[in-house]
Structure formats: C-alpha cells, structure tokens
Protein backbone atom coordinates (compact mmCIF):
# COMPACT_ATOMS: atom_id res chain seq x y z
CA UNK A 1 75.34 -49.52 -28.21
CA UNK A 2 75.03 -50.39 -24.42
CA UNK A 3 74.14 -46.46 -23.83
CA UNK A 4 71.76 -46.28 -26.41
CA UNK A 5 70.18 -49.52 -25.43
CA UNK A 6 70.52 -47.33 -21.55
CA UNK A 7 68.86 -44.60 -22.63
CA UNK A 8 66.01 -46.35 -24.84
CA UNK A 9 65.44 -48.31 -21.78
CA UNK A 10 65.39 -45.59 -19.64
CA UNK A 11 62.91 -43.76 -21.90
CA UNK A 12 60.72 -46.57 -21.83
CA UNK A 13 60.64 -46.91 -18.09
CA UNK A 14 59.73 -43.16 -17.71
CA UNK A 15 56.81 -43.87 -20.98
CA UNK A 16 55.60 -46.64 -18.32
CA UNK A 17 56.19 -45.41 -15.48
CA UNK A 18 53.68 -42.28 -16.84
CA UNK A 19 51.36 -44.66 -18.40
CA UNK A 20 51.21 -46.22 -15.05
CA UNK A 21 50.83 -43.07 -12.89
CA UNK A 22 47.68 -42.08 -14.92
CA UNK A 23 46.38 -45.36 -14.52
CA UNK A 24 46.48 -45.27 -10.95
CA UNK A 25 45.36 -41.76 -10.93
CA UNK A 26 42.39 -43.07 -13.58
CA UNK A 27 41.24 -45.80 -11.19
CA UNK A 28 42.21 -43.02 -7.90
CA UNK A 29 39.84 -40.33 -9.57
CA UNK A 30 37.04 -42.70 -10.43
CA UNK A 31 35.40 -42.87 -6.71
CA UNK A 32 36.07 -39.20 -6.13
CA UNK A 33 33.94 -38.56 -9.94
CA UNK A 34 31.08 -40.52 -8.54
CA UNK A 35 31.61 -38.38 -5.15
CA UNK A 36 31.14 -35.42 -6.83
CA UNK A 37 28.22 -35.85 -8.85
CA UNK A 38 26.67 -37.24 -5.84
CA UNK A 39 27.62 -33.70 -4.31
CA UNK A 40 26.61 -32.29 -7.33
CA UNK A 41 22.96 -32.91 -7.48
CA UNK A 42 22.44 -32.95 -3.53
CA UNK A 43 23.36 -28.93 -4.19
CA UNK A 44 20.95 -29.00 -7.67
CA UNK A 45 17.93 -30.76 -4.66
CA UNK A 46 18.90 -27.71 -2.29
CA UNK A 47 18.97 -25.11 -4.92
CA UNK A 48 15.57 -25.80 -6.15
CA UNK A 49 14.08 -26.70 -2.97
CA UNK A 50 15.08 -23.07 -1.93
CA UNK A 51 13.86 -21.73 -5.10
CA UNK A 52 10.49 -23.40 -4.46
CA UNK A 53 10.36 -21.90 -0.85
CA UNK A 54 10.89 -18.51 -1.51
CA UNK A 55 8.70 -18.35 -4.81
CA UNK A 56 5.89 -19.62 -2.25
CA UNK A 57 6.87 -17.45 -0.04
CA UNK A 58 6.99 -14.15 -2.31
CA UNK A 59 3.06 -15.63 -3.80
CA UNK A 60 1.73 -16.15 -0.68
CA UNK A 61 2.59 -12.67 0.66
CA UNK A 62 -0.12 -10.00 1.15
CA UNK A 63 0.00 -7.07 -0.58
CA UNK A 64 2.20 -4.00 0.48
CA UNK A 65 0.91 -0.63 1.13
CA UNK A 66 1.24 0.86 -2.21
CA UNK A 67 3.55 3.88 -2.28
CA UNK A 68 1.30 6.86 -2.08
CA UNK A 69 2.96 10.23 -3.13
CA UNK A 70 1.91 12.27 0.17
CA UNK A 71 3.24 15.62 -1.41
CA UNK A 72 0.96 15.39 -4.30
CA UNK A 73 -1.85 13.98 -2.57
CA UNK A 74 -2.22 16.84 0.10
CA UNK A 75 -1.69 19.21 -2.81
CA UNK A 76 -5.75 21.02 -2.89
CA UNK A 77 -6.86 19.69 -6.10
CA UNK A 78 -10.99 20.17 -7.22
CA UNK A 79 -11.08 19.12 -10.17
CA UNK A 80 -15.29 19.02 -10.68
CA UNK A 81 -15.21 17.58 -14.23
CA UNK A 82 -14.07 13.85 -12.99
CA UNK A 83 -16.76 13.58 -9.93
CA UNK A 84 -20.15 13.93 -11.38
CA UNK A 85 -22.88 15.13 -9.07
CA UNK A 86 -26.41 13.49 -9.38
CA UNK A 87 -28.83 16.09 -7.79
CA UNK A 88 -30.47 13.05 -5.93
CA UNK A 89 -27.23 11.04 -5.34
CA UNK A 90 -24.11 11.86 -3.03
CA UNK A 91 -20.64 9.52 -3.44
CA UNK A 92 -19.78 9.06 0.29
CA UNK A 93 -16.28 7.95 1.51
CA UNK A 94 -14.98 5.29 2.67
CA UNK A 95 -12.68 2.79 2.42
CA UNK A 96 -12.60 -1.08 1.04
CA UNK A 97 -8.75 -2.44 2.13
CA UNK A 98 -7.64 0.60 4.47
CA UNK A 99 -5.39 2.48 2.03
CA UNK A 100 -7.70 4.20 -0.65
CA UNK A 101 -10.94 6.22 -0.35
CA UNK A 102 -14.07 4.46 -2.55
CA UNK A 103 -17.41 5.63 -2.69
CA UNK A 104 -20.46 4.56 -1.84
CA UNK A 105 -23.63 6.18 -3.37
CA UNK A 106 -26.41 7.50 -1.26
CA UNK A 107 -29.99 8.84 -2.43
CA UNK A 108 -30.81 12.11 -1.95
CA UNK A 109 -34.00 14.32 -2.26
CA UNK A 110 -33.60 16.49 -5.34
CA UNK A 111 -35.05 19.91 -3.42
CA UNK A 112 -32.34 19.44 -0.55
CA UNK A 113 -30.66 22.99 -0.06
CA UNK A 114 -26.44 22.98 0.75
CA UNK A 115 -27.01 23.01 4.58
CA UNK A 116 -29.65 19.94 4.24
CA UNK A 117 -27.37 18.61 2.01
CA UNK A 118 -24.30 18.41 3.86
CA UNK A 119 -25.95 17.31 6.91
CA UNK A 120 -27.34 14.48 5.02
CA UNK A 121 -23.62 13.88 4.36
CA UNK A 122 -22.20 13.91 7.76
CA UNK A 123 -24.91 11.82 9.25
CA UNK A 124 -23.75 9.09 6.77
CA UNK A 125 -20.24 9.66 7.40
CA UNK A 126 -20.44 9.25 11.20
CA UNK A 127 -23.28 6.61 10.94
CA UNK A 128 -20.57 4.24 8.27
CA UNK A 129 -21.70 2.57 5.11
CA UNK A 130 -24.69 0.55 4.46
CA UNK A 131 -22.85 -1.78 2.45
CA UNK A 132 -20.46 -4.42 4.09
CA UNK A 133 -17.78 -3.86 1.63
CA UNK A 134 -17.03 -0.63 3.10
CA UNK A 135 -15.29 -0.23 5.89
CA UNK A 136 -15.93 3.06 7.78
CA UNK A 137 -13.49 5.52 8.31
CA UNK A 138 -13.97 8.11 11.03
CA UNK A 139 -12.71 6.63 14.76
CA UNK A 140 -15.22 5.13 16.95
CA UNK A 141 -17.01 7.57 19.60
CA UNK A 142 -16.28 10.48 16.82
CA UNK A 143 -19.48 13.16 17.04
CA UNK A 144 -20.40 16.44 15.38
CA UNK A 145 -20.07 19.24 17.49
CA UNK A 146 -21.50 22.21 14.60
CA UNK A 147 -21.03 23.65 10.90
CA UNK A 148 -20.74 26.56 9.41
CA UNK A 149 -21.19 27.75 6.13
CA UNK A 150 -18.93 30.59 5.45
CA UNK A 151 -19.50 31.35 1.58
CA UNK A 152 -17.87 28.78 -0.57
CA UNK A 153 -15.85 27.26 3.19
CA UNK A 154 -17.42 25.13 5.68
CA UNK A 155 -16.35 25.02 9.44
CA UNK A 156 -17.15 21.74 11.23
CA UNK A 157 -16.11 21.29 14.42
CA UNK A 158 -15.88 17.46 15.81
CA UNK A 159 -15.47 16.08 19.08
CA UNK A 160 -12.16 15.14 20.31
CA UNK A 161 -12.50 11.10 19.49
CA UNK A 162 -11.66 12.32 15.88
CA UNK A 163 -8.31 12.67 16.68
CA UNK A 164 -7.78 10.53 20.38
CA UNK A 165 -9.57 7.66 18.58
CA UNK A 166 -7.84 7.88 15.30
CA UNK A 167 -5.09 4.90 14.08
CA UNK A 168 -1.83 5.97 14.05
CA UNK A 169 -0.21 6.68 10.90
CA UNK A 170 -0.12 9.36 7.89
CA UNK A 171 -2.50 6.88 5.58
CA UNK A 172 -5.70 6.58 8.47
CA UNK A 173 -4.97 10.55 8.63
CA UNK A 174 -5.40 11.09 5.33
CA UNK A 175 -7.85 8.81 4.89
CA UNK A 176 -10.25 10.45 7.60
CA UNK A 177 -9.70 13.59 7.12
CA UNK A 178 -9.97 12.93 3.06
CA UNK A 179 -13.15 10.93 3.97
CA UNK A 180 -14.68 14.00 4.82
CA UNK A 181 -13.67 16.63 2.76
CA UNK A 182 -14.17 14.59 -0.66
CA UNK A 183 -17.59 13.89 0.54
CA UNK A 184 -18.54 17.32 1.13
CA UNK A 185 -17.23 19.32 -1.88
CA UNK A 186 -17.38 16.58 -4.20
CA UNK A 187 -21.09 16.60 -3.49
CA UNK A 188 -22.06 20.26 -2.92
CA UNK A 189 -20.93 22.29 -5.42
CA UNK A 190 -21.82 25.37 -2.91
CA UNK A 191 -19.11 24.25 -0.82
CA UNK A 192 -15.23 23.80 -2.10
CA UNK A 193 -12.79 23.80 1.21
CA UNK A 194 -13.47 22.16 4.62
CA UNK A 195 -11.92 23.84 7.98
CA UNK A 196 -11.56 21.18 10.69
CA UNK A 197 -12.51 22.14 14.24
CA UNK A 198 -11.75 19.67 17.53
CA UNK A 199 -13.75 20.77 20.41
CA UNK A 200 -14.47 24.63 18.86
CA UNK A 201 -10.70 24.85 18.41
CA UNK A 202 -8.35 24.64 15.42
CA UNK A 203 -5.24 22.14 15.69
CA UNK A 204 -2.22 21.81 13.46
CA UNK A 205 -2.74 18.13 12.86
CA UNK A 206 -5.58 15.64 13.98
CA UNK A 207 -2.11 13.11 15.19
CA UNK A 208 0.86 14.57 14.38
CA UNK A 209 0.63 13.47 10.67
CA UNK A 210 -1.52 16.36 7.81
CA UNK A 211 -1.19 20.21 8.71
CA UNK A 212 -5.40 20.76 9.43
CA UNK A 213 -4.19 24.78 10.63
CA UNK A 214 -5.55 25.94 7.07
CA UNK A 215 -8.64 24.78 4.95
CA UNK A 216 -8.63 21.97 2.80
CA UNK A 217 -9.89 21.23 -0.77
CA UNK A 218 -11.21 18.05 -2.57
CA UNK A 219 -8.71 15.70 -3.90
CA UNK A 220 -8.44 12.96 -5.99
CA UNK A 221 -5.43 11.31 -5.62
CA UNK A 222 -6.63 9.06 -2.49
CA UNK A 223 -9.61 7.98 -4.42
CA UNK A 224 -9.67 4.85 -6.08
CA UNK A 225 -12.58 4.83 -8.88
C-alpha cells in the first residue's frame, strides 16, 4: 500500500510539476508573443513602405527606348501602297521624341518636275520643321553639296557636318539617314534609292553605326504613323 500510495504520489508530483512548467512557460511566452507581433507589423510597415517606393519609382520612370529590330529595319523595303503621295503635298521627316521618324506635310505646286521636287524636299529637310512638335533631324551646320539623278537613284552629296555633327548612336543614324531617304522616295515616285555622298566621296558609315557604301531604299519600319 505504502508503494502504491509512492508511486500515485510520485505521479502526481510529475502531473504538477508539468502543469506547473507550462504555467511558467505560459506566463514566460506571454511578453515574448506581444514582442513578436510588435516585430511582426514593424516588418508588415517596411514591406509596404518599400512596396510604395518602388511602385513610385517604376510610375514615375520615363519611358525606355523601345526595342527597335535594326536587322529588319535596314532591310530596303518600298512598299508605295501604305505612303500615299498627294501631287501638291510631300510627308517630310522628322522626329517628335528622338526614336521614330513622323511626318510633317508640306504644300507643293502640282506642275513641280522630280528635280524641283526633291529640291523642294531637301530645302525643308535642312531648313527643320515648321511645326514645334517636330524636332529636326539632320546635325547642325549640315549643307548640300549636289544631286544627281541617275534613273530611278539619286546621288546627294552633303557636307561633312552630316556625319562630324551627328549624335552618337545607331538610333540618330538611322534616324538621319532614314530622315532623308523616306522623304525622298516616299514623295517622288521617279526616285526609289538614295546614295549618300560626304564631301563628293562615298563612306561606309556616316559614324560607325549603318553601312551607307551601297544605296538605300524607303522603309517603313522607323516610321511611326
């Protein structure tokens, strides 16, 4: 009887000797609880503070240079059918946010020949737009030097600023000497590539960027309707 009273008292010491551990651990963990939600939402405050930053960030940016597929775009593509020619109105190009060609219309006399025509075209080009949500294209101090009209080719030969003036990189490249060649066969149907001259000589490249050695034809892709 003694050992079973032993061991039922023994039992009952461990049963509160547990029931007292978790108590203390109960009124331990309580401060370390609050501790942790207090932890809890100063990271929730940080999280969203950072979310708010960058999503401000991200709006706020300015738009990236779109991706422009260069192989395709220097590809010599005339496709007549999608640029319209008025007989008394020329699209000349330039540019409204320095990464796409847009045109801006110009009158015309209706009884101007190719030659008359084209020089109509180049004095615009060189002169800039009339409008002041164009920006022009072709570098400051650029002249014309000559052109030739060589059946359905035209030679013209510029003055060196065209290329010593000229912004570096492959989009102002394009862009000037795209300016020029859309303008010209996309308006005088006589005329379908463009051979660039600088100084009476041919280059590769106006600055390292588009291969100039051979003639080029209208294209589209740079053109933003």
């Amino acid at each position: 009887m003694w050992i079973t009273a032993g061991v039922c008292n023994a039992r009952r010491l461990t049963i509160d000797g547990q029931v007292a551990v978790i108590n203390i651990m109960r009124k331990t963990n309580q401060p370390d609880f609050g501790r942790f939600l207090a932890a809890l939402g100063a990271a929730a405050i940080i999280v969203t503070a950072l979310g708010l930053y960058f999503i401000h960030r991200i709006t706020s940016r300015p738009p990236s240079m779109p991706q422009i597929d260069f192989s395709k775009a220097l590809k010599e593509t005339i496709i007549k059918a999608e640029a319209p020619v008025s007989p008394n109105t020329a699209r000349i190009f330039f540019t409204t946010d320095g990464r796409y060609l847009s045109a801006e219309a110009m009158e015309l006399p209706r009884d101007l020949d190719a030659h008359a025509r084209l020089s109509r075209i180049m004095e615009r080009l060189l002169s800039g737009p009339t409008s002041r949500y164009f920006e022009p294209i072709l570098p400051d101090g650029t002249s014309l030097r000559g052109m030739y009209l060589l059946n359905d080719k035209v030679v013209i030969d510029f003055s060196k600023e065209i290329s010593t003036n000229l912004h570096d990189g492959v989009v102002a490249e394009m862009l000037a000497l795209y300016s020029v060649v859309n303008s010209v066969t996309l308006n005088i149907p006589e005329i379908r590539q463009v051979q660039f001259l600088i100084e009476g000589e041919e280059r590769a490249t106006l600055d390292g960027e588009v291969d100039i050695s051979a003639p080029l034809g209208a294209n589209l892709n740079l053109i933003k309707w």
